[in-house]
PDB file of N, CA and C in Angstrom:
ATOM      1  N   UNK A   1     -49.336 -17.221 -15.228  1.00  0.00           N
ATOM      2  CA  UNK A   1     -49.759 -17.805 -16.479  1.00  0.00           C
ATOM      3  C   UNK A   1     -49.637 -19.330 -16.382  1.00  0.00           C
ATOM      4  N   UNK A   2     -50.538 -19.855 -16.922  1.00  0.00           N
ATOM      5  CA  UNK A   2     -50.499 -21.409 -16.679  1.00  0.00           C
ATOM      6  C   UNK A   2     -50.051 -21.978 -18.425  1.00  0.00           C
ATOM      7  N   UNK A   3     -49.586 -23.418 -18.588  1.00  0.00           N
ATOM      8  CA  UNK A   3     -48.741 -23.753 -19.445  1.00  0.00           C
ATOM      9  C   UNK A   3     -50.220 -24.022 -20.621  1.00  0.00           C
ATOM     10  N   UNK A   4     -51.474 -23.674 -20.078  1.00  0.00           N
ATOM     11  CA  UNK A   4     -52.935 -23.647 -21.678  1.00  0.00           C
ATOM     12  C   UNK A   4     -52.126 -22.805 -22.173  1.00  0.00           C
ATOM     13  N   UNK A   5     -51.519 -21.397 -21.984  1.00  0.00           N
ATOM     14  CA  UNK A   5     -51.504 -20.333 -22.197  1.00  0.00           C
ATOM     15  C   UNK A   5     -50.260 -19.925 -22.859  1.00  0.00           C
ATOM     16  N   UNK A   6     -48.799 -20.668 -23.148  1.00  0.00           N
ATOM     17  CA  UNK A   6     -48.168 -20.403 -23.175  1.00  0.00           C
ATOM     18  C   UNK A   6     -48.094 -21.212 -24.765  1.00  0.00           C
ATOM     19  N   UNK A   7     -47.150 -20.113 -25.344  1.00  0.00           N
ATOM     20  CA  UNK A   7     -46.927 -20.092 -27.136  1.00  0.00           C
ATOM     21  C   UNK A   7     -46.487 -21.754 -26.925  1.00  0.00           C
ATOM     22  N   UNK A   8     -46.210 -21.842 -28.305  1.00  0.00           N
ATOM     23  CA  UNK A   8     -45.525 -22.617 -28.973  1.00  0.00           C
ATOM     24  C   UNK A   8     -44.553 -22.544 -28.744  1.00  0.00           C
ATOM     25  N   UNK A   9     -42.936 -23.745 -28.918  1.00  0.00           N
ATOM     26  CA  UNK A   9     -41.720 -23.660 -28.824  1.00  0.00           C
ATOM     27  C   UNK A   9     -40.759 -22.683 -28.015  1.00  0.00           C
ATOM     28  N   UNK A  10     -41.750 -22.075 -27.180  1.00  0.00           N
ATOM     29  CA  UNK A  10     -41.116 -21.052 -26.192  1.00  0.00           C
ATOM     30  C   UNK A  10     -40.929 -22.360 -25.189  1.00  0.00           C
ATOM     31  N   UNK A  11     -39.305 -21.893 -24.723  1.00  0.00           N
ATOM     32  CA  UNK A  11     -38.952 -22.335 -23.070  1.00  0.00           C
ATOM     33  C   UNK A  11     -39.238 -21.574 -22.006  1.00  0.00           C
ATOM     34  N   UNK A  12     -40.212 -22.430 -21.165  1.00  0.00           N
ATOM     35  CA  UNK A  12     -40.681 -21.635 -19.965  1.00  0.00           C
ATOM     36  C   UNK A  12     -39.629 -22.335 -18.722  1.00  0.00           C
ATOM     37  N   UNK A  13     -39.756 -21.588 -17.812  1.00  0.00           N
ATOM     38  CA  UNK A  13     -39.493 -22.256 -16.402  1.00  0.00           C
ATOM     39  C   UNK A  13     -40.660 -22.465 -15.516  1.00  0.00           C
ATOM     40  N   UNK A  14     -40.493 -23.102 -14.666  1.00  0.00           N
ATOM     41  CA  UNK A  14     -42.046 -23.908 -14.136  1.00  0.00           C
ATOM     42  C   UNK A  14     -41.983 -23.684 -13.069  1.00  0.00           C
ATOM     43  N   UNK A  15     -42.921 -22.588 -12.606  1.00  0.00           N
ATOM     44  CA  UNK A  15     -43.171 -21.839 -11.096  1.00  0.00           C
ATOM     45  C   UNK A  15     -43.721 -23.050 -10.242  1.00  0.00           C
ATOM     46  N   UNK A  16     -44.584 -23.439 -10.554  1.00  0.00           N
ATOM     47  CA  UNK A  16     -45.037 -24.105  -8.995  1.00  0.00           C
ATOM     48  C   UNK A  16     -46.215 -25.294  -9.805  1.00  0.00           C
ATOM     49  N   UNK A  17     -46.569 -26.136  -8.995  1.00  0.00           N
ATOM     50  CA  UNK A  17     -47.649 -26.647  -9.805  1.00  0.00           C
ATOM     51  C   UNK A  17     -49.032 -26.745  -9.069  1.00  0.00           C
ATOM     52  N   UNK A  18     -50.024 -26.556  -9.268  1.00  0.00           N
ATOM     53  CA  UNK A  18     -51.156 -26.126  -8.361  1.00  0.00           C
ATOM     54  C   UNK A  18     -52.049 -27.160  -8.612  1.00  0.00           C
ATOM     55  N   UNK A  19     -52.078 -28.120  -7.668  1.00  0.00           N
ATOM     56  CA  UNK A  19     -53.208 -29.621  -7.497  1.00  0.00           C
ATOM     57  C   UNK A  19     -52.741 -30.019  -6.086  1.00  0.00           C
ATOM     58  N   UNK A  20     -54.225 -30.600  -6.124  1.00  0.00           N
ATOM     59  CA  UNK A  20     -54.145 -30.984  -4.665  1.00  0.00           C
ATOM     60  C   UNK A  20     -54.573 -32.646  -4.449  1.00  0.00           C
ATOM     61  N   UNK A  21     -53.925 -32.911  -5.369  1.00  0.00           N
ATOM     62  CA  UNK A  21     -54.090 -34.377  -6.055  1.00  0.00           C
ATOM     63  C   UNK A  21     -52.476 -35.322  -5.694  1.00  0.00           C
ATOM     64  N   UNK A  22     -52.041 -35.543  -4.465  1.00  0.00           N
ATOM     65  CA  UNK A  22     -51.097 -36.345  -3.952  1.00  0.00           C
ATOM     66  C   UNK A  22     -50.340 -36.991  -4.990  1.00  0.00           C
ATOM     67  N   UNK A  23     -51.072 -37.679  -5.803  1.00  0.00           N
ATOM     68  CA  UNK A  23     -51.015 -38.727  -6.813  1.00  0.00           C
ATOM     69  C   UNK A  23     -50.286 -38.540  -8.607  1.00  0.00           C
ATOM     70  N   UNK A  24     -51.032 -37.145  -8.527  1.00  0.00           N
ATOM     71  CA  UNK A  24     -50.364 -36.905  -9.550  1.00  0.00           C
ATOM     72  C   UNK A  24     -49.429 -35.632  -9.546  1.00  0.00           C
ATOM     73  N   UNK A  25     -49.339 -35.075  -8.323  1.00  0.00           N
ATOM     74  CA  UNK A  25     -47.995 -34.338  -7.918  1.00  0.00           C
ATOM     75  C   UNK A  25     -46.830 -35.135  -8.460  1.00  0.00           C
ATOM     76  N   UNK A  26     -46.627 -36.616  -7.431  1.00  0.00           N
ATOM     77  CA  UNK A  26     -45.857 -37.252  -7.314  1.00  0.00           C
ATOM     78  C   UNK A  26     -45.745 -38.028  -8.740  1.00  0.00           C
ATOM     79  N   UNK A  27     -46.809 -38.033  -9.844  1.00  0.00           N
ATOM     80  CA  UNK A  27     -46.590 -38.485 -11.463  1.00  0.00           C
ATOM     81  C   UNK A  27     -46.006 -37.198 -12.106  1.00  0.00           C
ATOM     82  N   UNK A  28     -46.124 -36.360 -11.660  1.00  0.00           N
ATOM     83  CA  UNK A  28     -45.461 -35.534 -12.404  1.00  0.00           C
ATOM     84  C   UNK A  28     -44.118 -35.200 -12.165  1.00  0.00           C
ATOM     85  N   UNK A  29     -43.625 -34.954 -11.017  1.00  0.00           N
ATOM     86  CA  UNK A  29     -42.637 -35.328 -10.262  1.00  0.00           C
ATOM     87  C   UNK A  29     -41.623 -36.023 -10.677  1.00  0.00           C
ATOM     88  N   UNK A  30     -42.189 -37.290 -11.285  1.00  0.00           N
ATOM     89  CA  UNK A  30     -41.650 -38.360 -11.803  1.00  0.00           C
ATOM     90  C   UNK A  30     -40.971 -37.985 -13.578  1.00  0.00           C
ATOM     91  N   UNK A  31     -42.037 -37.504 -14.124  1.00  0.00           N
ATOM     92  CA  UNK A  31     -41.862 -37.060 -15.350  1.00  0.00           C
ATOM     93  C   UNK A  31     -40.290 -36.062 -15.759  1.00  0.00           C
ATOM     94  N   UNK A  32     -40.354 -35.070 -14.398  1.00  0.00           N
ATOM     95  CA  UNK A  32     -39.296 -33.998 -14.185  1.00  0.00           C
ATOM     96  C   UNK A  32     -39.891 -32.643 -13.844  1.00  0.00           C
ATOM     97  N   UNK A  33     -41.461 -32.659 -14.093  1.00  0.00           N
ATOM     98  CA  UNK A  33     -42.019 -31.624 -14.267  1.00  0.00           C
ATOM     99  C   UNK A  33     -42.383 -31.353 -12.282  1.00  0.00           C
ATOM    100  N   UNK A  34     -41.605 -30.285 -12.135  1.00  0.00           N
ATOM    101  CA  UNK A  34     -41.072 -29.723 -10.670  1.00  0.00           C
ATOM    102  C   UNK A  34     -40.833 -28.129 -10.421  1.00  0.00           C
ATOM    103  N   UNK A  35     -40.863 -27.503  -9.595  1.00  0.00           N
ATOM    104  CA  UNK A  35     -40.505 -25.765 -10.114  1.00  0.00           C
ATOM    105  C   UNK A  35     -39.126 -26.306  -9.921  1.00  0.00           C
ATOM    106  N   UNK A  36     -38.605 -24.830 -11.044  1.00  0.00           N
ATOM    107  CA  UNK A  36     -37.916 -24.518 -11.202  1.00  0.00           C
ATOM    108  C   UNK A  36     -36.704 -25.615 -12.691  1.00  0.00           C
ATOM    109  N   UNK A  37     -37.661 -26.210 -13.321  1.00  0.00           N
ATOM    110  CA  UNK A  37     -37.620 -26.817 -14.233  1.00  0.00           C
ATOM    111  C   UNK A  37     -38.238 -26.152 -15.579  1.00  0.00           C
ATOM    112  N   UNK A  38     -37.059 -26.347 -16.522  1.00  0.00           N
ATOM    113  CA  UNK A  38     -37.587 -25.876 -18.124  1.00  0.00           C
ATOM    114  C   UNK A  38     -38.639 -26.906 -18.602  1.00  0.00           C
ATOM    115  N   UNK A  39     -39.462 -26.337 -19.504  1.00  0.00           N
ATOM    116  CA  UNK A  39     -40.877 -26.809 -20.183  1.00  0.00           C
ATOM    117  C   UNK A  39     -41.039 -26.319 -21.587  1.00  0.00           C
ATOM    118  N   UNK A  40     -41.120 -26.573 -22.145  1.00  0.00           N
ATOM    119  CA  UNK A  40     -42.007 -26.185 -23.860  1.00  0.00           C
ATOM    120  C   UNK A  40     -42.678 -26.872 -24.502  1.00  0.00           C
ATOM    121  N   UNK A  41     -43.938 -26.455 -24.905  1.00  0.00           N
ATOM    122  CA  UNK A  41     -45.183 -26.444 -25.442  1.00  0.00           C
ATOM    123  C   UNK A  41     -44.349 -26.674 -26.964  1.00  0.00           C
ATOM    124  N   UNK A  42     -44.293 -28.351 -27.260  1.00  0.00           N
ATOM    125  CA  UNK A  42     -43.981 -28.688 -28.647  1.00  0.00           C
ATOM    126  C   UNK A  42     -45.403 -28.349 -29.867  1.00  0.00           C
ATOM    127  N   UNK A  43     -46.075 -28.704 -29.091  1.00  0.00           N
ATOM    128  CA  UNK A  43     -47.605 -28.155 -30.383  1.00  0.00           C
ATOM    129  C   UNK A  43     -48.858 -28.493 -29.737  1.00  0.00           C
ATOM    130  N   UNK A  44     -50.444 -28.525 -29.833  1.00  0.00           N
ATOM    131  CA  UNK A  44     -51.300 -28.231 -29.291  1.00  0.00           C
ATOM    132  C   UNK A  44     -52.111 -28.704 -29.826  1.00  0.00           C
ATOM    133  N   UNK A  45     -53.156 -29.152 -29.394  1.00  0.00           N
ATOM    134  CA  UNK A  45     -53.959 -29.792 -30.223  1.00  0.00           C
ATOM    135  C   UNK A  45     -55.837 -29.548 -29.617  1.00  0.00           C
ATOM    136  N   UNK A  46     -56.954 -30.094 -29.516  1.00  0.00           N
ATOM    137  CA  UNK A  46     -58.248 -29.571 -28.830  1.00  0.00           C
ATOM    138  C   UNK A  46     -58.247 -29.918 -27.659  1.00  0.00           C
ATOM    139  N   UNK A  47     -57.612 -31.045 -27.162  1.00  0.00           N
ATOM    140  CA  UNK A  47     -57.832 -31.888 -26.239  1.00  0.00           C
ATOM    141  C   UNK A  47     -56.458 -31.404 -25.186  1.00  0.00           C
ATOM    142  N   UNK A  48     -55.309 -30.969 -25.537  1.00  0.00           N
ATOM    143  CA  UNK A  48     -53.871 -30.791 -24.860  1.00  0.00           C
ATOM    144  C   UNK A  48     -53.045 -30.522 -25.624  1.00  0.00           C
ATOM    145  N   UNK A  49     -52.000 -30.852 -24.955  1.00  0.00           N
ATOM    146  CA  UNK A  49     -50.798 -30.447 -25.665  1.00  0.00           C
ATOM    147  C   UNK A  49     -49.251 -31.433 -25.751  1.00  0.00           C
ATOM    148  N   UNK A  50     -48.560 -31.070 -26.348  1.00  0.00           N
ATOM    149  CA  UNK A  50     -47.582 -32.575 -26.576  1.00  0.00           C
ATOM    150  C   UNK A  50     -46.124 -31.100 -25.642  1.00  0.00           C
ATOM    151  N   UNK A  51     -45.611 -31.142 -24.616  1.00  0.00           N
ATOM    152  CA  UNK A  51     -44.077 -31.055 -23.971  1.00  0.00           C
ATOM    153  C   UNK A  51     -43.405 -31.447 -24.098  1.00  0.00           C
ATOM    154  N   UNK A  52     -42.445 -31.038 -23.747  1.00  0.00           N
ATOM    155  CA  UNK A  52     -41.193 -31.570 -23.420  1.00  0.00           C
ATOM    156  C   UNK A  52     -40.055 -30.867 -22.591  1.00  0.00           C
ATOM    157  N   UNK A  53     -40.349 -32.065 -21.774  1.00  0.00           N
ATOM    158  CA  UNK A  53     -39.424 -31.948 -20.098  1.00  0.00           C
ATOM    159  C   UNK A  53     -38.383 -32.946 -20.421  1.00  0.00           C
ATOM    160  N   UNK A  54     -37.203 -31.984 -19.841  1.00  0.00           N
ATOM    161  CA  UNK A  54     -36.015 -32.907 -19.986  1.00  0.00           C
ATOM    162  C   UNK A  54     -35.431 -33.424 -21.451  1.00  0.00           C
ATOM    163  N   UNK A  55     -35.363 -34.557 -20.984  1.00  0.00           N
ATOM    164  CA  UNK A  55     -34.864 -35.438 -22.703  1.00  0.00           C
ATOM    165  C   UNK A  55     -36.552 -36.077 -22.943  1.00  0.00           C
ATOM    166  N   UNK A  56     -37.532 -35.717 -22.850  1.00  0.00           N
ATOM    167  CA  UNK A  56     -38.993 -36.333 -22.823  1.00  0.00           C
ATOM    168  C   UNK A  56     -39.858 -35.786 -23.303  1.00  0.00           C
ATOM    169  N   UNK A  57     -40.766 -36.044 -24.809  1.00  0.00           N
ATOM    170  CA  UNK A  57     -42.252 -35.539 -24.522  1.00  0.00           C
ATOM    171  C   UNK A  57     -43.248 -35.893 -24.390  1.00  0.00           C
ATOM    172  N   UNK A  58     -44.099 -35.433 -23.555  1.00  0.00           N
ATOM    173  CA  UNK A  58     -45.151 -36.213 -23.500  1.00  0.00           C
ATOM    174  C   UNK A  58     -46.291 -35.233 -23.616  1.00  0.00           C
ATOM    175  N   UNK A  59     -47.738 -35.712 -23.574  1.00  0.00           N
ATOM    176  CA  UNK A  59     -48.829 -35.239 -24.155  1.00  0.00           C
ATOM    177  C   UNK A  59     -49.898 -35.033 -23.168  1.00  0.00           C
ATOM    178  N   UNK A  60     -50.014 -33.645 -22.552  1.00  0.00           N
ATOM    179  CA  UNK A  60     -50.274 -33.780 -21.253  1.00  0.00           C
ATOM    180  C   UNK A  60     -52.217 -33.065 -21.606  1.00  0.00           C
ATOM    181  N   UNK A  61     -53.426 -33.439 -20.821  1.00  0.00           N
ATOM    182  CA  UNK A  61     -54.669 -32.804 -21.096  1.00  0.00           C
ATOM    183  C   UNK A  61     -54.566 -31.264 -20.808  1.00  0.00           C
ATOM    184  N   UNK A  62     -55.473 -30.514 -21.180  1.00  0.00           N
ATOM    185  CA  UNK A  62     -55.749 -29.116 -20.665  1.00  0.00           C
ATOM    186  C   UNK A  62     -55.962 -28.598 -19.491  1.00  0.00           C
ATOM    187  N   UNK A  63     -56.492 -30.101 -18.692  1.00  0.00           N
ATOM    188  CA  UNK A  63     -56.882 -29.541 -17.003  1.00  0.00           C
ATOM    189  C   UNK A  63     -55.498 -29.793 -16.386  1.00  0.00           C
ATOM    190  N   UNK A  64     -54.613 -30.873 -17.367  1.00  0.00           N
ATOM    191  CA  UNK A  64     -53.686 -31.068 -15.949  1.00  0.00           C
ATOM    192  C   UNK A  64     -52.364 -29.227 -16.906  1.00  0.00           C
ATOM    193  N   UNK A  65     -52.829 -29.055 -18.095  1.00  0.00           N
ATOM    194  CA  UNK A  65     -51.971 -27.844 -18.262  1.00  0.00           C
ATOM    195  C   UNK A  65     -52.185 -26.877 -17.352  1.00  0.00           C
ATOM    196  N   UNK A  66     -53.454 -26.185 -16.944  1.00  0.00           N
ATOM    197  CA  UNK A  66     -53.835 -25.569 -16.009  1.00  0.00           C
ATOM    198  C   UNK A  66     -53.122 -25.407 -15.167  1.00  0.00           C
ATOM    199  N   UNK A  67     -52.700 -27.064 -14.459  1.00  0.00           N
ATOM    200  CA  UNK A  67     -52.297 -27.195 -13.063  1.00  0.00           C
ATOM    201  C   UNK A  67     -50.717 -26.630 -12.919  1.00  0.00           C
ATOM    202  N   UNK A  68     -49.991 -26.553 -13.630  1.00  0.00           N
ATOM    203  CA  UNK A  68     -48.702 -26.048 -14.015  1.00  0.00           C
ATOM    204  C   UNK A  68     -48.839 -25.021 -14.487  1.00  0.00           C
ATOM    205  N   UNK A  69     -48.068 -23.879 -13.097  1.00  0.00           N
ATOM    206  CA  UNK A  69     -48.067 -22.558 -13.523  1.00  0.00           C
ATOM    207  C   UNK A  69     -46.520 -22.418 -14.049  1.00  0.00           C
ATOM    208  N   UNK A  70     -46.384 -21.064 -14.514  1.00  0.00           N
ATOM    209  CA  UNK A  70     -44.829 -21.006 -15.562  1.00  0.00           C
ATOM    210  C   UNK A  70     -44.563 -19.586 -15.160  1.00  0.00           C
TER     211      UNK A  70
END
């Protein structure tokens, strides 16, 4: 299941992340967002969705939700 897909205010753990994009591995990386890291889908909107990793949320698009499986 990828993180489009996942409810509201549920804590997931973050299997793996699937891009083949060097660049934003390593931005996400940065963020905290890594397997084996907690994730939740604070609320949703047409365009993405607003997370929160760590002590952080941020507001990530639908393609890069995709890319983060849970």
């Amino acid at each position: 299941m990828t993180l489009k897909d996942a409810q509201e205010g549920k804590e997931y753990i973050i299997q793996r992340i699937e891009t083949d994009d060097e660049e934003l591995d390593a931005f996400l990386f940065s963020l905290g967002c890594y397997s084996g890291e907690t994730i939740t889908v604070i609320s949703r909107r047409k365009g993405g969705c607003t997370v929160s990793i760590k002590d952080g949320r941020y507001n990530i698009d639908n393609q890069l939700a995709e890319a983060i499986i849970i």
